[in-house]
Protein backbone atom coordinates (compact mmCIF):
# COMPACT_ATOMS: atom_id res chain seq x y z
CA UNK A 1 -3.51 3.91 30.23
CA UNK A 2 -2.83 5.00 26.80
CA UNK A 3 -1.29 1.23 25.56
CA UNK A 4 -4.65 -0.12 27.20
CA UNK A 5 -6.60 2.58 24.90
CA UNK A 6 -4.66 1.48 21.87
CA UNK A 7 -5.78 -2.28 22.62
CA UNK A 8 -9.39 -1.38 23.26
CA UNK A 9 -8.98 0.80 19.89
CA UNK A 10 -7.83 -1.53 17.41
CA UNK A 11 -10.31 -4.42 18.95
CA UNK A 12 -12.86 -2.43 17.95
CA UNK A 13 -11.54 -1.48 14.52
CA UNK A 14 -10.91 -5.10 13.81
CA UNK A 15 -14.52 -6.82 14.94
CA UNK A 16 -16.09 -3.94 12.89
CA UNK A 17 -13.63 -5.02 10.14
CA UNK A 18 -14.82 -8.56 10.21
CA UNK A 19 -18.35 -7.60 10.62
CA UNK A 20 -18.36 -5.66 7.41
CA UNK A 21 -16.32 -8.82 5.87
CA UNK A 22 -18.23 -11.73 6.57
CA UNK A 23 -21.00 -10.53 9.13
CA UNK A 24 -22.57 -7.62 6.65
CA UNK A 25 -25.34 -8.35 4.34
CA UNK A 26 -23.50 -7.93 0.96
CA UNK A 27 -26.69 -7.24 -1.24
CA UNK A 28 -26.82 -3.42 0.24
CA UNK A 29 -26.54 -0.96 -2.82
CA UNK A 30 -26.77 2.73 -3.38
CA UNK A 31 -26.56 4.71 -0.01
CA UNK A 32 -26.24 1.85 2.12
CA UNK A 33 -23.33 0.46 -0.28
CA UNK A 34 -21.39 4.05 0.45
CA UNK A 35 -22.22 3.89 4.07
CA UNK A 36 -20.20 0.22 4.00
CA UNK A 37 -17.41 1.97 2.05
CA UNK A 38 -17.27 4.69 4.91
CA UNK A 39 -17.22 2.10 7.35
CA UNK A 40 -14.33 0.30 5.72
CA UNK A 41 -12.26 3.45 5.87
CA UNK A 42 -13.31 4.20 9.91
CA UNK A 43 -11.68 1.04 10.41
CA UNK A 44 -8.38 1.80 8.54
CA UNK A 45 -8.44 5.07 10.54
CA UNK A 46 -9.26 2.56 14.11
CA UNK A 47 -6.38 0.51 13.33
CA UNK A 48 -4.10 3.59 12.13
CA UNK A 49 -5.24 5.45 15.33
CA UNK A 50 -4.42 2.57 17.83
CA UNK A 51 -1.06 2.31 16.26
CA UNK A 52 -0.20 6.47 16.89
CA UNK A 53 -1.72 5.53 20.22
CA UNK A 54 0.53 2.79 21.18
CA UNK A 55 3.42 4.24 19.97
CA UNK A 56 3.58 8.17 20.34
CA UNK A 57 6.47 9.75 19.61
CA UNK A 58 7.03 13.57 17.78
CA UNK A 59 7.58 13.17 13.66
CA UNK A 60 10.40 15.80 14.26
CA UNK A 61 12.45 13.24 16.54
CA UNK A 62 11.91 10.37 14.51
CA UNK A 63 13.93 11.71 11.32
CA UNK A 64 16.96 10.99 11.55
CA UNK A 65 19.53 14.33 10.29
CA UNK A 66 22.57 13.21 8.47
């Protein structure tokens, strides 16, 4: 369930990613033109959060001691 989450996840974060990139008028400026900028960072936090979905793990377990 939680792989199948991820998927649904970063599909999203990607078709917003192309909206804003070739689907979103490109003339908006002032609030709109920080409300695009938001956007753009949502979808670097959909595709970041899909990846911590599909591959959990603890960040204590993953270092390795030497």
């Amino acid at each position: 369930m939680r792989r199948l989450s991820a998927v649904v996840v970063l599909l999203a974060g990607i078709a917003l990613g192309l909206w804003l990139a070739f689907g979103a008028p490109h003339e908006w400026d002032g609030g709109l033109k920080l409300l695009r900028f938001a956007l753009g960072l949502g979808v670097l936090g959909l595709v970041g959060g899909s990846a911590k979905l599909m591959f959990p793990g603890d960040s204590e377990g993953d270092a390795r001691q030497v």
